[in-house]
Protein backbone atom coordinates (compact mmCIF):
# COMPACT_ATOMS: atom_id res chain seq x y z
CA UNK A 1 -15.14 -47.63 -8.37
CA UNK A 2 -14.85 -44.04 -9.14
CA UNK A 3 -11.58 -42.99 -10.58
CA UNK A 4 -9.60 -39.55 -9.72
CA UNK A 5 -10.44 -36.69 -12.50
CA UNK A 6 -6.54 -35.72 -14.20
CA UNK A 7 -5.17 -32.72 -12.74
CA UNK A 8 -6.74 -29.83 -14.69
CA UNK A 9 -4.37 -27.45 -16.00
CA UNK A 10 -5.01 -22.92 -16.77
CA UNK A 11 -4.25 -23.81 -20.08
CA UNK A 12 -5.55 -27.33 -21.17
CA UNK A 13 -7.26 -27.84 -24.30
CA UNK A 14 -4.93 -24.51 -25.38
CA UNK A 15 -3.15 -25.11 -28.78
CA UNK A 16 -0.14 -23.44 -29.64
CA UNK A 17 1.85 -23.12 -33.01
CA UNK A 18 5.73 -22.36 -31.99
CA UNK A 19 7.88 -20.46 -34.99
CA UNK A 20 11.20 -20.33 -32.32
CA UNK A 21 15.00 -20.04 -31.79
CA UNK A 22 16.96 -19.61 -29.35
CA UNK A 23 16.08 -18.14 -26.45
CA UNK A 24 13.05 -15.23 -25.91
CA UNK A 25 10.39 -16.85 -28.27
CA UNK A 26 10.91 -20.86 -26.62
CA UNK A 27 11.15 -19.68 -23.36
CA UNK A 28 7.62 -17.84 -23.93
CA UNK A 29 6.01 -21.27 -25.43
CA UNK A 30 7.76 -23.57 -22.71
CA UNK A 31 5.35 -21.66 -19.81
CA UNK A 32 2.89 -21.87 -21.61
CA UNK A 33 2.88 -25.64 -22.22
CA UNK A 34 3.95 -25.71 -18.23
CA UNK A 35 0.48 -24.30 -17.40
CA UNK A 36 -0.87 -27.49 -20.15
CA UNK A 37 -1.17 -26.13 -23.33
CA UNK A 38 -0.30 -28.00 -26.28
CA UNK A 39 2.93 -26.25 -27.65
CA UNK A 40 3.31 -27.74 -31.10
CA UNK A 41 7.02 -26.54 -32.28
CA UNK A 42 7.67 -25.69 -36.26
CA UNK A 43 10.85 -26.58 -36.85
CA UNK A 44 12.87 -26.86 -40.49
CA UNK A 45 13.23 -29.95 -41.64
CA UNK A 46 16.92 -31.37 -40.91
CA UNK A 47 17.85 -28.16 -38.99
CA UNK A 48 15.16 -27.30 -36.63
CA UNK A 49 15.39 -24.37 -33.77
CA UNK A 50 19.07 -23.08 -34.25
CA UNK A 51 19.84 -23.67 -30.28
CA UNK A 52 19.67 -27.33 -31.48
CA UNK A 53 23.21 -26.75 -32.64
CA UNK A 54 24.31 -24.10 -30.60
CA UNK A 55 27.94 -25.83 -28.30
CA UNK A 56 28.06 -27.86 -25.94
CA UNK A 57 26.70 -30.44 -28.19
CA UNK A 58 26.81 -34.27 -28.59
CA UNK A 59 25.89 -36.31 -31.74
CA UNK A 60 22.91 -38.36 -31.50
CA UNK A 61 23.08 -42.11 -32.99
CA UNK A 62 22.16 -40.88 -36.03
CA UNK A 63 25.50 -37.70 -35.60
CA UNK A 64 23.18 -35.24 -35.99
CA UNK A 65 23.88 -32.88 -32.81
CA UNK A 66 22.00 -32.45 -29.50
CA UNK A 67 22.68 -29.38 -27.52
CA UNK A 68 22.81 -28.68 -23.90
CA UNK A 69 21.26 -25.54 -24.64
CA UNK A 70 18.40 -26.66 -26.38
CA UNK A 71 17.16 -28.35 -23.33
CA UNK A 72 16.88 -25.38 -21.42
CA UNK A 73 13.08 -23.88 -22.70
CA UNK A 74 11.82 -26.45 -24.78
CA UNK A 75 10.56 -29.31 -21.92
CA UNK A 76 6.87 -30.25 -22.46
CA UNK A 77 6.44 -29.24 -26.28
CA UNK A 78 6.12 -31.48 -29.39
CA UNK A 79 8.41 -30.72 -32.14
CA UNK A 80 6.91 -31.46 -36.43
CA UNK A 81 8.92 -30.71 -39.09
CA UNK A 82 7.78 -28.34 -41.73
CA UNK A 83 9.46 -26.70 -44.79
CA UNK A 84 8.21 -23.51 -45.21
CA UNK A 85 9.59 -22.80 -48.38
CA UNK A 86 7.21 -24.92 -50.06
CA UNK A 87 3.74 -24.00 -51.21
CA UNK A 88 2.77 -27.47 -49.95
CA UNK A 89 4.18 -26.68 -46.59
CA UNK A 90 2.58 -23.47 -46.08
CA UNK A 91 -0.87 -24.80 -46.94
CA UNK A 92 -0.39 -27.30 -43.87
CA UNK A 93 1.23 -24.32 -41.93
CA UNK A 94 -2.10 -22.83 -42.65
CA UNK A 95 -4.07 -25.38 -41.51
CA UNK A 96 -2.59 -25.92 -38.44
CA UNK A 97 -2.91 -22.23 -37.78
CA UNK A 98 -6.77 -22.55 -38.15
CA UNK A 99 -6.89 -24.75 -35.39
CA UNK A 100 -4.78 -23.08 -33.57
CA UNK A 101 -5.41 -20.65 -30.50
CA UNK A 102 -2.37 -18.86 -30.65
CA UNK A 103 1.03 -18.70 -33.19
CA UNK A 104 3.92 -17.80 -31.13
CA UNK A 105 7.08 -16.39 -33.24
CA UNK A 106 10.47 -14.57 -32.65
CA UNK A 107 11.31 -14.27 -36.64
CA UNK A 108 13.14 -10.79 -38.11
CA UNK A 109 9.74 -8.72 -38.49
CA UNK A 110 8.67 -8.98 -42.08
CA UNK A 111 9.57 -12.83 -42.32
CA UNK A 112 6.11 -14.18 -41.57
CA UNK A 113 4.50 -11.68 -44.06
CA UNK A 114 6.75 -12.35 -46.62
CA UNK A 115 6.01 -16.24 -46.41
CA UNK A 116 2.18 -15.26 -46.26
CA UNK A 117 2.21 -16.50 -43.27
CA UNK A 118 1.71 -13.39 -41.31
CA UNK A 119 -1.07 -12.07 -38.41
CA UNK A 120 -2.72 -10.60 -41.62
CA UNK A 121 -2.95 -13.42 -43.44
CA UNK A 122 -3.61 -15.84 -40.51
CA UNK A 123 -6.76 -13.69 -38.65
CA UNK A 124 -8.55 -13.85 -42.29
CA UNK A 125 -8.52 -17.71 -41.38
CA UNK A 126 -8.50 -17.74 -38.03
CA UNK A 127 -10.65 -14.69 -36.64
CA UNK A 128 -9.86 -16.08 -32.69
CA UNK A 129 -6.24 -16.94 -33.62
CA UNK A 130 -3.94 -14.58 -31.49
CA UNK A 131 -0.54 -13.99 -32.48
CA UNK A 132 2.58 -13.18 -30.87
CA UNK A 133 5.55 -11.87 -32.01
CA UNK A 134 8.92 -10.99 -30.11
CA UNK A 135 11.87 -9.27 -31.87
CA UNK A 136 14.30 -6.58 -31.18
CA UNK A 137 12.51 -3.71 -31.67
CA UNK A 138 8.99 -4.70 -32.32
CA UNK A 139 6.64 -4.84 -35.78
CA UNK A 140 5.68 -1.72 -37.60
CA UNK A 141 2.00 -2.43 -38.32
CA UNK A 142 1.38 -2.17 -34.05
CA UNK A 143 4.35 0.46 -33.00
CA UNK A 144 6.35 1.66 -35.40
CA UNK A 145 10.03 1.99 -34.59
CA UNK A 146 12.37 3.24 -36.72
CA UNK A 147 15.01 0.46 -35.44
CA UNK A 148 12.53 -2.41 -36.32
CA UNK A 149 14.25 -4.11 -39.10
CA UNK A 150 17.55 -4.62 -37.25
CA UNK A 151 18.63 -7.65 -35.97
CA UNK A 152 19.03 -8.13 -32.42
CA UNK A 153 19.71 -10.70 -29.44
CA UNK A 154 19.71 -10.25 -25.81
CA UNK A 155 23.50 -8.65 -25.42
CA UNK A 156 21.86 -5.80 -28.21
CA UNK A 157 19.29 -5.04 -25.77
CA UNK A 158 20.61 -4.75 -22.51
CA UNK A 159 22.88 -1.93 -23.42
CA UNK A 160 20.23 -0.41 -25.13
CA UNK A 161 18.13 -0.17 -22.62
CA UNK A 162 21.10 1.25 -19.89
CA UNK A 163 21.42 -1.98 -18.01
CA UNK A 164 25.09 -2.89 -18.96
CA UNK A 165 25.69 0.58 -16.92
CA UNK A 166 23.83 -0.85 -13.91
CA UNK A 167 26.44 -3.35 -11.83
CA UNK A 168 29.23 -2.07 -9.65
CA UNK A 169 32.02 -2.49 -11.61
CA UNK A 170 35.92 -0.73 -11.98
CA UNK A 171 36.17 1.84 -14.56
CA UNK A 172 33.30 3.30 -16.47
CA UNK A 173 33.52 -0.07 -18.99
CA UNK A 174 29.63 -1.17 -19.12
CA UNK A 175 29.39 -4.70 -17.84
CA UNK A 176 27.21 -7.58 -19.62
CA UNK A 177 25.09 -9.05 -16.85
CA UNK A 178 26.06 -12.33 -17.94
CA UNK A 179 22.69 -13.64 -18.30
CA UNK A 180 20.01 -13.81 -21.44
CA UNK A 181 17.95 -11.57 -19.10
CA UNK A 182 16.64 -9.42 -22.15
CA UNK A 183 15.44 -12.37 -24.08
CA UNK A 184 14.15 -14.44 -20.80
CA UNK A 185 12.19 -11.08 -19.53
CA UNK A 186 10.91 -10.88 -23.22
CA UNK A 187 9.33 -14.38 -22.83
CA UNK A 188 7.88 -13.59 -19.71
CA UNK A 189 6.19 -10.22 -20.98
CA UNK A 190 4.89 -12.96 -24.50
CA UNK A 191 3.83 -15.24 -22.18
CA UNK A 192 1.51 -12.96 -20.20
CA UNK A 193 0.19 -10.98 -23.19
CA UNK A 194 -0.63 -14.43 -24.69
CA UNK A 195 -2.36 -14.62 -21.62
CA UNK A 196 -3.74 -11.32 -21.68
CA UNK A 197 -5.28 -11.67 -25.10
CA UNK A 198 -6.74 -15.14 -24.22
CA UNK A 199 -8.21 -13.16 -21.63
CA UNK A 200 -9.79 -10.62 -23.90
CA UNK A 201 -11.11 -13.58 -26.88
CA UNK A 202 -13.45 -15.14 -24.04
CA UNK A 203 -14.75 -11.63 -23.98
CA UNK A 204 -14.84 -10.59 -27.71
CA UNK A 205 -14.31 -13.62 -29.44
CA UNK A 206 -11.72 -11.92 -31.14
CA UNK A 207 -7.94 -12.66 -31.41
CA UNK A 208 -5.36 -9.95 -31.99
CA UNK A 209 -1.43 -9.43 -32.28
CA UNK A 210 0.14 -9.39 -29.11
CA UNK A 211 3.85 -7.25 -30.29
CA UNK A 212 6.74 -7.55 -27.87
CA UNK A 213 10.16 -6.04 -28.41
CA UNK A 214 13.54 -7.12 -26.69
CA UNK A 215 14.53 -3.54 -26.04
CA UNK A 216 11.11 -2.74 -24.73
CA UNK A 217 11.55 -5.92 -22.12
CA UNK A 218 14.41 -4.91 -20.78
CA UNK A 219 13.83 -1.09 -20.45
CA UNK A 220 11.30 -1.87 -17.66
CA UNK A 221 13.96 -3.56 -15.83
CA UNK A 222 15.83 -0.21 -15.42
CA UNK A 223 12.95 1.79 -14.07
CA UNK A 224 13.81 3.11 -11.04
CA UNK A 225 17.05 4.86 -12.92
CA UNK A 226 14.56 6.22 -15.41
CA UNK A 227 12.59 7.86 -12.85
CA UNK A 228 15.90 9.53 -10.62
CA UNK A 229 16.63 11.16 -13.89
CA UNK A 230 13.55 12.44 -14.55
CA UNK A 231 13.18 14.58 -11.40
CA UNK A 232 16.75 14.79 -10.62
CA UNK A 233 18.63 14.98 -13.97
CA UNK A 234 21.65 12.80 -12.13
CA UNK A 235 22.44 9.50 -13.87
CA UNK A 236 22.06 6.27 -10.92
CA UNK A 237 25.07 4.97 -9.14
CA UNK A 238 26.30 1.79 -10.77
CA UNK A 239 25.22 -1.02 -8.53
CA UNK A 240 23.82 0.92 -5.73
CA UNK A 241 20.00 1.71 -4.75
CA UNK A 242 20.14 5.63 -5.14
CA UNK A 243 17.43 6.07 -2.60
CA UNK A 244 18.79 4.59 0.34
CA UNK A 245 21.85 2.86 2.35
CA UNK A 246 23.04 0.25 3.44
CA UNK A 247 22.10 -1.43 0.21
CA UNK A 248 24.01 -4.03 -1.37
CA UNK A 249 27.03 -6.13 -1.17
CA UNK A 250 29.44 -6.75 1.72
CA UNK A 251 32.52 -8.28 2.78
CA UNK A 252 32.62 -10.37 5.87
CA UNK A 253 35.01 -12.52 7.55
CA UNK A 254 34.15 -15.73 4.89
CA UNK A 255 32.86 -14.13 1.63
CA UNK A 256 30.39 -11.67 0.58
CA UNK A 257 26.11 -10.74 1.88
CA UNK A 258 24.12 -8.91 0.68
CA UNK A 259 22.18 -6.05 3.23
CA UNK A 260 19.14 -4.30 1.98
CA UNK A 261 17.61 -1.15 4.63
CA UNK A 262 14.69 0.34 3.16
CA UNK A 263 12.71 2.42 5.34
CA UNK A 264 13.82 3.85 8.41
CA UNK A 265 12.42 1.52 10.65
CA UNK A 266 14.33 -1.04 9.04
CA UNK A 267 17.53 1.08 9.81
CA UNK A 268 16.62 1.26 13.28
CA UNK A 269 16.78 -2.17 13.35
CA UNK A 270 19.77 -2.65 11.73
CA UNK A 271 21.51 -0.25 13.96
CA UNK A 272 20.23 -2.79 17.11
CA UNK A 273 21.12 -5.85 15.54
CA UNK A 274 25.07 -4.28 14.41
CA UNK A 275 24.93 -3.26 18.78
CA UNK A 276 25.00 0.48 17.26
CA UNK A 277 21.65 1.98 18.43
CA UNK A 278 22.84 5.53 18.59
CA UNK A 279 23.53 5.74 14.74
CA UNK A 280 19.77 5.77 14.55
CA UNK A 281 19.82 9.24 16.08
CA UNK A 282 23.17 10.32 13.89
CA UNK A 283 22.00 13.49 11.86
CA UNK A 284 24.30 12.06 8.98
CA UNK A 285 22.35 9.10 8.73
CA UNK A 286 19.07 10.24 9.39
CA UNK A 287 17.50 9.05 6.04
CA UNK A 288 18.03 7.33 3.29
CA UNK A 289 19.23 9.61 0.80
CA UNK A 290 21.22 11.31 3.85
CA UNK A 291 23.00 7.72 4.40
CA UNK A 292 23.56 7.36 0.64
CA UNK A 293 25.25 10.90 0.45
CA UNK A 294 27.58 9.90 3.54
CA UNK A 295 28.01 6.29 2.78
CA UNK A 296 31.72 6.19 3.27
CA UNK A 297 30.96 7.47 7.10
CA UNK A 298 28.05 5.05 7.41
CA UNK A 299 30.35 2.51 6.25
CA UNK A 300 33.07 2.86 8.29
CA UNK A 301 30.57 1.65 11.36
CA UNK A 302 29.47 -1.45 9.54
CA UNK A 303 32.56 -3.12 8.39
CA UNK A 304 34.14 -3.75 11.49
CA UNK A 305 31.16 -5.79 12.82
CA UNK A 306 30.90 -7.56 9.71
CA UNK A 307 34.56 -8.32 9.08
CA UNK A 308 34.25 -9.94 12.38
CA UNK A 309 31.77 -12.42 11.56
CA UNK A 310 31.08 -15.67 9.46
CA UNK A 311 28.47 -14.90 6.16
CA UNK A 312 25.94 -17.08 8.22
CA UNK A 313 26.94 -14.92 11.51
CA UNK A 314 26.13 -11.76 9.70
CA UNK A 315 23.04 -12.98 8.39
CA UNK A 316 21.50 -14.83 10.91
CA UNK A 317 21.92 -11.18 13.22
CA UNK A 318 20.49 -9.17 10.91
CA UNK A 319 17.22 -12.06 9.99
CA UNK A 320 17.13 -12.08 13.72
CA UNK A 321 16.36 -8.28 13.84
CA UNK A 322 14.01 -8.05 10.92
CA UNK A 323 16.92 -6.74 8.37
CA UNK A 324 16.38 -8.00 4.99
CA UNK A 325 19.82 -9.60 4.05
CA UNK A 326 21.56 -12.83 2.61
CA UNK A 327 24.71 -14.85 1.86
CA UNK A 328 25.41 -14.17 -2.34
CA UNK A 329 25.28 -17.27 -3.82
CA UNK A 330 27.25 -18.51 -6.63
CA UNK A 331 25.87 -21.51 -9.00
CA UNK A 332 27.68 -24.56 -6.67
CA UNK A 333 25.66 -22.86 -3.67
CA UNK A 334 21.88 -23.05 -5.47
CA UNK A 335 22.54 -26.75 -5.74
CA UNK A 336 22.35 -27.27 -2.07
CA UNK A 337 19.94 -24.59 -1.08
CA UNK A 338 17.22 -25.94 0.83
CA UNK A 339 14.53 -23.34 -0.13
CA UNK A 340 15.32 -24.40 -3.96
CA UNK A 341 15.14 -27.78 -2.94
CA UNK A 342 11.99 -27.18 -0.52
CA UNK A 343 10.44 -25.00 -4.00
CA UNK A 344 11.27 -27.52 -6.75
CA UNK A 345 13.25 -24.77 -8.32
CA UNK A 346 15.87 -27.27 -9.56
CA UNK A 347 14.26 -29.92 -11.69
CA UNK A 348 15.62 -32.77 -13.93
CA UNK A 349 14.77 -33.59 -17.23
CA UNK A 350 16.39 -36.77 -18.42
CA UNK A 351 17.65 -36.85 -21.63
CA UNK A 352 18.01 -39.72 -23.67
CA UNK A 353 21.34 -38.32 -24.61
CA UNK A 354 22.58 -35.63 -22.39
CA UNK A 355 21.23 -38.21 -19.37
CA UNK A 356 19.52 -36.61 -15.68
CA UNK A 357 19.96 -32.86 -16.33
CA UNK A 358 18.87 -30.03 -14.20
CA UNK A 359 17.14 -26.85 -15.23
CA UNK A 360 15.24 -24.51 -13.29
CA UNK A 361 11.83 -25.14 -12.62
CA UNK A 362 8.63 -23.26 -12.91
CA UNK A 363 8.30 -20.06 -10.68
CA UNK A 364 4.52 -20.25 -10.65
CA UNK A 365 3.33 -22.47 -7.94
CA UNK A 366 -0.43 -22.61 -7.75
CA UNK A 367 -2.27 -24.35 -4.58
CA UNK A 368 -4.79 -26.36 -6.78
CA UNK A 369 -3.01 -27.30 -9.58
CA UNK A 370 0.67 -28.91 -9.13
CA UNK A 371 4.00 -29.02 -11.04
CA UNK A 372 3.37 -30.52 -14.60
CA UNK A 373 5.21 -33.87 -15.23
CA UNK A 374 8.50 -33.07 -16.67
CA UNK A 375 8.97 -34.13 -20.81
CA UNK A 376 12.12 -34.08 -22.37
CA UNK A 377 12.58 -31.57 -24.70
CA UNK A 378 11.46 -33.55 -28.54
CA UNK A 379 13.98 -34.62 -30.88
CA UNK A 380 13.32 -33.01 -34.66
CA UNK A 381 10.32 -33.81 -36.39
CA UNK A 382 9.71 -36.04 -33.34
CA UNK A 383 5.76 -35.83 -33.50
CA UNK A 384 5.21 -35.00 -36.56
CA UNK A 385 3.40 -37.78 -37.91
CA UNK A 386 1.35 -37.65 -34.29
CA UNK A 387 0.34 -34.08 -34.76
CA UNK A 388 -0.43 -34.12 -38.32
CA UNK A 389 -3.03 -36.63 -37.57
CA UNK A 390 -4.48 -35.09 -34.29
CA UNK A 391 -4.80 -31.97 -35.88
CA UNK A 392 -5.18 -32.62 -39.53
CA UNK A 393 -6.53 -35.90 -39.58
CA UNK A 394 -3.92 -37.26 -42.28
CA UNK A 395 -3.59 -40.97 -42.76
CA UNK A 396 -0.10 -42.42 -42.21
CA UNK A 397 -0.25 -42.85 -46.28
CA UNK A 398 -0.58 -38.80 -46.65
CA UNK A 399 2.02 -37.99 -43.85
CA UNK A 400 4.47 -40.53 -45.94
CA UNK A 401 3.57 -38.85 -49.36
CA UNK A 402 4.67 -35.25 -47.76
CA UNK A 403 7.85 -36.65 -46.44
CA UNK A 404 8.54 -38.66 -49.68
CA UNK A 405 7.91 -34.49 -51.08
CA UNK A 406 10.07 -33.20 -48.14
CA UNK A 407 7.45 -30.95 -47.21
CA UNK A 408 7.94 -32.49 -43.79
């Protein structure tokens, strides 16, 4: 009787060495142990990755706490304990790092090196070992900045890089999006150059430092501003697409849509499916920018026909026609939406403490090679004595002697 061959993964047989907190730096390891590699997660001993502690949290059995948050980017990784302060415990650091494919780590730049634990002192071991690092501003010995040894999170960088000036808001007060987009795009952009270098080893053979920089992540985001400026010297309307109209947000008779024309045969459209087809011919709305510039005119068309109808009404006229648009949901709403559900965008990890929680899933969705079983996130030092062995090959009598040292 043959039996079925496991479901082969991009990334199996992939080890990864995790130095992580929070937010940028996990979320980077948790794709890649999504797409199967094995994410092996560094944590101090008795403290471990500070979103362990971060509120909401709930004492385990033992009271140490469990956070919500943790669970967010850490499903499908196995956690070891490791005190880096020791001598003892940066010999094993080193060790595992030579059998390592990549060390993934969103330290203050300089921290590695300091603990001799850095991409110069791991590539003399590890020729193949690629490294990636995430901070605020990047590390010198790739791109200099001359802001690389502050200290940053996510709310540093989005104003940095202009997108706190970005959503519609009252007053010229820049708005916080709300959302740990800085440090979540930065894990994407580690994630991919992880990738990327991969990529380049099965070429060369050779690892390299793969240097990614929270400001640098979220600067991207803002491109479109970047390049109005450039040719135009004007700054971009807050919360509005600068190139065209209608674009963006709209009251109806039940709540708010969202309408996005781009291109004028989308606006021709939209002027059909509003029963309006002369304002396709209207001189003051004969382009994009010319619809922008007269928006308040433009606008006074549109309401009434919206005002008139449901969200779904508005929507399902505009689909109908070939108009990009759709109801704005809040959080309640993505619970019951049936492409999320249809997607597996909403998945549940269950918790031995928090219980059946749901997180969003993985936005990759790959026709040969489906959604990886779900693992809770590990408790501290959960596999430490597992890894140590796999890895190391250290009897249970040597793992014992480095606890008994508290070196793990």
């Amino acid at each position: 009787m043959n039996t079925p061959n496991p479901v082969q993964r991009p990334l199996d047989g992939v080890r990864v060495l995790a130095i992580e907190n929070f937010i940028a730096g996990p979320f980077a390891s948790m794709w890649l142990a999504d797409a199967g590699a094995e994410v092996v997660k560094i944590e101090e001993p008795g403290k471990g990755d500070h979103s362990r502690s971060t509120s909401p949290v709930r004492p385990d059995e033992e009271g140490t706490p469990q956070s919500l948050s943790f669970l967010r980017s850490n499903r499908n990784k196995r956690s070891v304990t490791l005190n880096l302060k020791t001598e003892e415990g940066k010999r094993v650091f080193r060790q595992l790092a030579e059998k390592a494919d990549i060390v993934l780590e969103n330290l203050r730049p300089g921290v590695m090196d300091k603990l001799g634990l850095g991409y110069a002192d791991l590539r003399e071991l590890n020729p193949g070992l690629i490294y990636v690092a995430i901070s605020g501003y990047g590390h010198g010995d790739v791109k200099p900045s001359p802001y690389t040894e502050y200290p940053a999170f996510d709310i540093v960088a989005q104003p940095l890089s202009g997108l706190m000036y970005r959503p519609e808001r009252s007053g010229d007060r820049p708005i916080y999006l709300g959302v740990s987009l800085g440090d979540i795009q930065a894990g994407i952009v580690a994630a991919q150059g992880a990738l990327l270098a991969l990529l380049q080893r099965g070429k060369t053979g050779k690892g390299q430092k793969v240097d990614v920089s929270l400001y640098d992540a979220a600067l991207v985001i803002n491109e479109l501003p970047i390049a109005m400026y450039s040719v135009f010297k004007e700054k971009y309307p807050p919360g509005a697409h600068a190139l065209t109209a209608p674009f963006g947000t709209y009251r109806t008779a039940d709540g708010y849509i969202v309408i996005a024309v781009l291109g004028e045969h989308v606006w021709q459209r939209f002027c059909e499916a509003i029963g309006q087809p002369e304002l396709a011919h209207d001189e003051r709305f004969k382009d994009g920018l010319s619809r922008r510039n007269n928006q308040k005119a433009m606008d006074a068309h549109i309401e009434p026909w919206l005002l008139a109808r449901t969200r779904a009404e508005a929507v399902q006229a505009l689909l109908d026609h070939g108009v990009p648009a759709s109801v704005v949901n809040d959080v309640d709403d993505l619970f019951t939406c049936p492409h999320i559900a249809a997607r597996d965008m909403l998945v549940q990890i269950d918790d031995p403490l928090w219980g059946s929680v749901q997180i969003p899933g993985n936005p990759i969705k790959m026709s040969d090679t489906p959604d990886i079983p779900l693992a809770h996130p590990p408790r501290l030092g959960e596999h430490t004595d597992e890894v140590l062995a796999g890895w190391l090959g250290l009897a249970p009598a040597d793992v014992a002697a480095l606890r008994e040292r508290k070196v793990v």
